[in-house]
Protein backbone atom coordinates (compact mmCIF):
# COMPACT_ATOMS: atom_id res chain seq x y z
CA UNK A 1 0.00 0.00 0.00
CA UNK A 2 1.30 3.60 -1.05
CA UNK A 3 2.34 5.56 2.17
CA UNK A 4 1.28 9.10 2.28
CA UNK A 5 4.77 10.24 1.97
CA UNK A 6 5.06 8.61 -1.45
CA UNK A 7 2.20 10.17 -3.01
CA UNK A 8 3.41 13.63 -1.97
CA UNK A 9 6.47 12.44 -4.13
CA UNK A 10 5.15 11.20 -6.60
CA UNK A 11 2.66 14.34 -6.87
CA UNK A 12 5.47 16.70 -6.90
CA UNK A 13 7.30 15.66 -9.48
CA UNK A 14 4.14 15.26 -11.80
CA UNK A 15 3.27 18.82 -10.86
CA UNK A 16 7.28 19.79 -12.35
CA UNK A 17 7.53 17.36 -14.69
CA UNK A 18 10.90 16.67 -13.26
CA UNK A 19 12.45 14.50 -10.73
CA UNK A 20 15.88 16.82 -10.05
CA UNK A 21 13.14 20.36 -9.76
CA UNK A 22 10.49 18.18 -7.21
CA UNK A 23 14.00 16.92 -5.49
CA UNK A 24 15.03 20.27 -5.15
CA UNK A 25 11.26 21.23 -3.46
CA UNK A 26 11.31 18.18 -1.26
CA UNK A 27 14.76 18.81 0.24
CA UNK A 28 15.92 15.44 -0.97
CA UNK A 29 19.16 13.83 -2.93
CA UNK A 30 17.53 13.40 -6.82
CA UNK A 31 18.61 9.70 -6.08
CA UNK A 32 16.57 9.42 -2.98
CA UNK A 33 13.62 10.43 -5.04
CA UNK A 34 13.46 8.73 -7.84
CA UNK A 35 14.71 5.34 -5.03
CA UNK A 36 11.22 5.98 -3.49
CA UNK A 37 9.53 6.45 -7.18
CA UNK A 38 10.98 3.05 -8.26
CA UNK A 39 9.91 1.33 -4.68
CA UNK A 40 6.19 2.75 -5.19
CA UNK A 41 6.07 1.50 -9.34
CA UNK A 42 6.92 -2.18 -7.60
CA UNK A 43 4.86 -1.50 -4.86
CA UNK A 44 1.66 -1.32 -6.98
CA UNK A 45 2.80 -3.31 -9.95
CA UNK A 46 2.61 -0.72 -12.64
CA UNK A 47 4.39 2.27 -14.36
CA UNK A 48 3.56 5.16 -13.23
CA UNK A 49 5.88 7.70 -14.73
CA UNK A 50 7.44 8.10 -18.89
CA UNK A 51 11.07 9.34 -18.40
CA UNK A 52 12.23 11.24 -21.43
CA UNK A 53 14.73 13.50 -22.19
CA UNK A 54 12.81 16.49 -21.78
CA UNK A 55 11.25 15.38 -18.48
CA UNK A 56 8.82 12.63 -16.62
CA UNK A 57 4.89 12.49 -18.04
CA UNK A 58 2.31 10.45 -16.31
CA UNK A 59 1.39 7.15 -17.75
CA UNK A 60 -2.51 6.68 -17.51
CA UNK A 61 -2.12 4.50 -14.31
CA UNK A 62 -0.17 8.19 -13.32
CA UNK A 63 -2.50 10.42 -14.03
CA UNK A 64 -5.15 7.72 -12.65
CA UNK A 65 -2.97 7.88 -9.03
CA UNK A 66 -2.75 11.52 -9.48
CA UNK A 67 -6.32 12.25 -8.77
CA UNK A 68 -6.98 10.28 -6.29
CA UNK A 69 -3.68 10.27 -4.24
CA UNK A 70 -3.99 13.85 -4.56
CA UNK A 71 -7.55 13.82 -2.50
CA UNK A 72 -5.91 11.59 -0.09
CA UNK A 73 -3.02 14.13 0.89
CA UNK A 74 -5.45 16.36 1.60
CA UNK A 75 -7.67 14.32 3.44
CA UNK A 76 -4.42 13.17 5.54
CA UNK A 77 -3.72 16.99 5.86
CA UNK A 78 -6.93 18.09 6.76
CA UNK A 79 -6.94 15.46 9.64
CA UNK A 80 -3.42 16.49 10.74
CA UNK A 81 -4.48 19.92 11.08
CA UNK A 82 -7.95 18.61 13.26
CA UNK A 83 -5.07 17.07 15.37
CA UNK A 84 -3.07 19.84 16.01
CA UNK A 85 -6.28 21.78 17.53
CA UNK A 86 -6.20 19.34 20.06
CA UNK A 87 -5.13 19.23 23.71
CA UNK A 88 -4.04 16.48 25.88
CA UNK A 89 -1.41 14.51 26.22
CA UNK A 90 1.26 11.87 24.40
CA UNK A 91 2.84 9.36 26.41
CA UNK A 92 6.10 7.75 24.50
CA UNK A 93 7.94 4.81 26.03
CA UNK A 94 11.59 3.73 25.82
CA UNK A 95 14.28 1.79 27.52
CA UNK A 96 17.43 3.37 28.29
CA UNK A 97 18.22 5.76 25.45
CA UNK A 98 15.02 4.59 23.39
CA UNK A 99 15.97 4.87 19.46
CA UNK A 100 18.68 7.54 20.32
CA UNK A 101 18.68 11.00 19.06
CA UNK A 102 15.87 9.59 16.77
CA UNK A 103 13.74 9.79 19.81
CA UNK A 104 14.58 13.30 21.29
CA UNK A 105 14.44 14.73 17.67
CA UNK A 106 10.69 12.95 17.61
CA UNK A 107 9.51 14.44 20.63
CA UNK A 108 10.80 17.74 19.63
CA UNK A 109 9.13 17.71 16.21
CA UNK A 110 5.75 16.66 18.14
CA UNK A 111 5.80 19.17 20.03
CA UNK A 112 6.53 21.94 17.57
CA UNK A 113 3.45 20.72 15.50
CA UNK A 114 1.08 20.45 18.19
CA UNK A 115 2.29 23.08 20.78
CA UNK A 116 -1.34 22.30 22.97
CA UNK A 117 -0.46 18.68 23.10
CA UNK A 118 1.82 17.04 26.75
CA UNK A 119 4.50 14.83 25.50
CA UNK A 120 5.73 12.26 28.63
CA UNK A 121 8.17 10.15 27.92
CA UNK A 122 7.74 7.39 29.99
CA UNK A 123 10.93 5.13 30.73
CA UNK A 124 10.91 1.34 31.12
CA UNK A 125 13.62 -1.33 31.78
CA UNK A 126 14.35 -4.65 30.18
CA UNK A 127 12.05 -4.77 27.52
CA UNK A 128 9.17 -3.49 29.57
CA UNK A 129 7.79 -0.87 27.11
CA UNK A 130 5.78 -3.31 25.27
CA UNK A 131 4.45 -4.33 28.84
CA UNK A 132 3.84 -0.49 29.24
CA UNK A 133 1.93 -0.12 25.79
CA UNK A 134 -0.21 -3.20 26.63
CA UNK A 135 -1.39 -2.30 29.44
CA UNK A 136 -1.68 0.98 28.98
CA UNK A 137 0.87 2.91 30.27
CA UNK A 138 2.17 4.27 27.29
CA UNK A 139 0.33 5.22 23.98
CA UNK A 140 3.65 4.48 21.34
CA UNK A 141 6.67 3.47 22.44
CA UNK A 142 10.67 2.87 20.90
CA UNK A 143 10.38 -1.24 21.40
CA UNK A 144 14.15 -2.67 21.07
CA UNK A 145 13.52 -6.11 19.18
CA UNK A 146 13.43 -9.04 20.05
CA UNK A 147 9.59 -8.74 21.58
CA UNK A 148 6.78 -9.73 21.64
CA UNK A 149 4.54 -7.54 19.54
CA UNK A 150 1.24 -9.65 19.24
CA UNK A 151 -1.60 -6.94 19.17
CA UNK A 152 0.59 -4.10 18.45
CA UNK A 153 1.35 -2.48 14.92
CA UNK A 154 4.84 -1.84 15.07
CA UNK A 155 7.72 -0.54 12.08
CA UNK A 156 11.25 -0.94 12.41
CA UNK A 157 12.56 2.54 12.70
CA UNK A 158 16.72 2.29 13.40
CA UNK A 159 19.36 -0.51 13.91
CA UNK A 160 21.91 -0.08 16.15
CA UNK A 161 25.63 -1.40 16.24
CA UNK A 162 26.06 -3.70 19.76
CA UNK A 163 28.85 -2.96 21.73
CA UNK A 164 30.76 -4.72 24.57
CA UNK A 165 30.65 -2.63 28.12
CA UNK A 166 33.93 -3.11 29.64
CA UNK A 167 35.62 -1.97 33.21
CA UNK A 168 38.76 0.79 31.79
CA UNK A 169 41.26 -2.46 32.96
CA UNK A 170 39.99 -5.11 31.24
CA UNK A 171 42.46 -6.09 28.93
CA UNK A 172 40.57 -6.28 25.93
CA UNK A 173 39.86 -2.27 26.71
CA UNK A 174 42.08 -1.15 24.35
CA UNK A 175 40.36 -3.04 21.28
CA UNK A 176 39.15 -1.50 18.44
CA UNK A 177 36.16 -4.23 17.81
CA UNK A 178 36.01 -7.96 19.49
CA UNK A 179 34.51 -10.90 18.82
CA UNK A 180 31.85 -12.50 20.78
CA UNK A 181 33.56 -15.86 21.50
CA UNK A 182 36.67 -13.71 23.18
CA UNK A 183 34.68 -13.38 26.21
CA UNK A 184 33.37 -16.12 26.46
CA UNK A 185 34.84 -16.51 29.77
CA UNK A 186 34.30 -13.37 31.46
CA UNK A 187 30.96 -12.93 33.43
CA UNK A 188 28.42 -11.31 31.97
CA UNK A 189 25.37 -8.79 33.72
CA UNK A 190 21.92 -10.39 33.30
CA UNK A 191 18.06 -10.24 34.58
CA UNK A 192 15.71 -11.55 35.49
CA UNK A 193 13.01 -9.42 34.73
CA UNK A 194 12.96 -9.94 30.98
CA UNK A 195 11.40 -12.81 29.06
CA UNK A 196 14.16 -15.68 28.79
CA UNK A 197 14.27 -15.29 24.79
CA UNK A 198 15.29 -11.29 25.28
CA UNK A 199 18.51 -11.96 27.74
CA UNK A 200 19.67 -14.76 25.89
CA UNK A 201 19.57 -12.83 22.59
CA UNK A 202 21.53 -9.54 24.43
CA UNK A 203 23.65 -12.49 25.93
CA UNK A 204 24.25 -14.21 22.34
CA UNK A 205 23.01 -17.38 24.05
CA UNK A 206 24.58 -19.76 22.18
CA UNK A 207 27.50 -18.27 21.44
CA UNK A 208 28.99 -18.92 17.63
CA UNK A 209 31.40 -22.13 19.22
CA UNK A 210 27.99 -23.34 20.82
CA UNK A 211 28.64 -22.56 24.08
CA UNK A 212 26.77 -20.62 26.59
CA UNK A 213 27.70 -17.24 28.49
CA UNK A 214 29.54 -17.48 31.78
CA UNK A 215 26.41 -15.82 33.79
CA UNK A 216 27.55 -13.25 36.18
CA UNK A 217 25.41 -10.82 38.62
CA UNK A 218 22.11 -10.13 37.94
CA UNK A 219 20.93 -6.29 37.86
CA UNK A 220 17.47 -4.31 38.02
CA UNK A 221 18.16 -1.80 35.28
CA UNK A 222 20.88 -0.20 33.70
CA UNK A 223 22.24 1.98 36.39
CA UNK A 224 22.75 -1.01 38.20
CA UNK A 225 24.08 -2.89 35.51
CA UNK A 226 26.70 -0.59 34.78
CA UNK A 227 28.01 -0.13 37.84
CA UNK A 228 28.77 -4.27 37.88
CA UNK A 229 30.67 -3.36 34.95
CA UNK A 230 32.68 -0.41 36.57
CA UNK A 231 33.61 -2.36 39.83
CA UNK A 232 34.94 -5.11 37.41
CA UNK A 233 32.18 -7.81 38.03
CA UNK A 234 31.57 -8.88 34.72
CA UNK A 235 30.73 -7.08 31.61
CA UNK A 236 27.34 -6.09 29.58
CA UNK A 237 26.42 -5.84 25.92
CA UNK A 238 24.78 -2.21 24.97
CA UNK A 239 23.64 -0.66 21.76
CA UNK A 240 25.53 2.01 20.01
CA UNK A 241 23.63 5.06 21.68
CA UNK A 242 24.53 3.84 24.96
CA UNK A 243 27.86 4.19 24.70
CA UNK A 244 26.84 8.23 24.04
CA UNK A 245 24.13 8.53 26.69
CA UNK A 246 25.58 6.39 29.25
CA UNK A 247 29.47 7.57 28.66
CA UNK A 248 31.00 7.76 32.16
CA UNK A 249 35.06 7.50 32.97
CA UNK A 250 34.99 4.70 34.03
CA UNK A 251 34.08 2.47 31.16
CA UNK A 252 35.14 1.47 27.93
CA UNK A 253 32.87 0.63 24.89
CA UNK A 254 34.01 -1.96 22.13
CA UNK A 255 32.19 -3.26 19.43
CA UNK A 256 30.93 -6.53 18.79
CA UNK A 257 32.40 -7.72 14.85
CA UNK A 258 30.37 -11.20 15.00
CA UNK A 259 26.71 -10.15 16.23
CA UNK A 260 23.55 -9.07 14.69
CA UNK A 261 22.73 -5.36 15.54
CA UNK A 262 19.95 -3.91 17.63
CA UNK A 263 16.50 -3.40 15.30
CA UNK A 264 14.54 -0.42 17.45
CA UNK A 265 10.99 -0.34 16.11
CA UNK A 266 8.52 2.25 16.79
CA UNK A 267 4.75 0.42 18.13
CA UNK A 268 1.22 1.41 19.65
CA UNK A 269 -1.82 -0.35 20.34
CA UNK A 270 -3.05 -1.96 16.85
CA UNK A 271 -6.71 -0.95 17.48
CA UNK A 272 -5.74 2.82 18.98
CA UNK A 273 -7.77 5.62 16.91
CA UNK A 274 -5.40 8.24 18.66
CA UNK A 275 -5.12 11.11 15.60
CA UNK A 276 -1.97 11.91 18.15
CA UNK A 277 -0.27 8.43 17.75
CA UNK A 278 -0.66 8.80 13.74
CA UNK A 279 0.83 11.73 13.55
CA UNK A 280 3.85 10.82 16.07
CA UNK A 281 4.57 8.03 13.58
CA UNK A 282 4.30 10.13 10.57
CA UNK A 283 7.31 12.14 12.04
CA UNK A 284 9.17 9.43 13.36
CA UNK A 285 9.04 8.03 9.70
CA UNK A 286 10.20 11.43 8.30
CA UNK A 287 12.72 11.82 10.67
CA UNK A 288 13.49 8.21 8.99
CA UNK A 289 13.74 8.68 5.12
């Protein structure tokens, strides 16, 4: 199905005639755009566009989309603007540093749209947010994968590089990237207050010889887990805006080679008519392209 995004694409360069002028409008690479044009001809399985030297023309399946994608925008807009006559309140969840600056720069954008509208960010530890939107607690919320996401619409917004958490005299410290299996026998931080399939994928339980981690001292949340790490305990694996948001003297942060990365997507109730969670997610996907 065509996003709302794509149409406004794909409606500005019919309006030029040209993909590098509608680039220009849309404040995008000319490459970006006509990437999105190509994805949205697969997408519905037929041409949409006749590129000539002189230009881009409509096909008739173009000018058919045209019309009516062009009454959709507007019905999108006109709802957007209902929305931002609105008062209440936005609650976004997250666990430690959420989707990163993604997250702050979503929040901010919110707000500057609908300036009547509370934004909470509400913060949640070891994979709780999708706890928080279920019951909830929270209307949207930055879920870091894996979880459980049965009854929730979610989108994978941002992937993140995993790192190793390690105290300043460890002696793989002065590493520029590791691999898993090189500490295998050092303890490592768990919970738990996760579900079983979450630690032992932050874990990399089994690791790539087969073996599992050396399990060290369990923690509550991060604050606590970090400070294991600083006092030499054991160590923790962290995504790549931890090592940012959580930077502290204290530690050193080395990345993983051998492991999959962090996917952080954005989710909310799958029945939720809030015109306020729509719109969050329109901006967290234009914050995305």
């Amino acid at each position: 199905m065509a996003e709302i995004r794509q149409l406004r694409y794909f409606l500005a360069v019919v309006e030029h005639g040209s993909v590098s002028r509608a680039a220009v409008e849309l404040h995008l690479s000319q490459s970006a755009l006509s990437e999105t044009l190509r994805k949205l001809e697969v997408e519905l399985g037929v041409q949409l566009l006749t590129r000539g030297g002189r230009g881009v023309t409509p096909t008739a399946a173009g000018e058919a989309l045209a019309a009516t994608g062009a009454e959709a925008v507007r019905a999108f807009d006109a709802a957007l603007d209902a929305a931002r006559g609105q008062t209440g309140r936005l609650r976004v969840g997250f666990e430690a540093t959420g989707a990163g600056l993604l997250s702050t720069q979503a929040r901010a954008r919110f707000l500057a749209r609908f300036p009547h509208v509370r934004v909470e960010p509400r913060r949640y530890d070891w994979g709780g947010e999708v706890a928080g939107l279920r019951d909830g607690e929270c209307d949207v919320a930055f879920v870091w994968l894996p979880a459980d996401t049965t009854g929730l619409r979610s989108e994978i917004v941002t992937t993140e590089r995993r790192f190793a958490a390690l105290p300043y005299t460890h002696p793989l410290s002065g590493r520029a990237a590791v691999e898993i299996d090189e500490l295998n026998a050092d303890p490592i931080v768990w919970t738990r207050l996760a579900p079983r399939y979450w630690v032992d994928w932050w874990a990399v339980n089994p690791r790539p010889d087969g073996s599992a981690p050396r399990w060290g001292p369990e923690s509550q949340n991060v604050e606590e887990m970090l400070e294991q790490v600083a006092d030499g305990s054991a160590y923790c694996i962290v995504p790549a805006s931890m090592t940012e948001f959580y930077a502290r003297p204290d530690l050193v942060w080395v990345p993983i080679e051998d492991v999959d990365p962090l996917r952080i997507a954005l989710a909310w109730r799958e029945r939720d008519a809030n015109p306020l969670v729509a719109a969050f997610a329109a901006i967290v996907r234009e914050l995305t392209e």
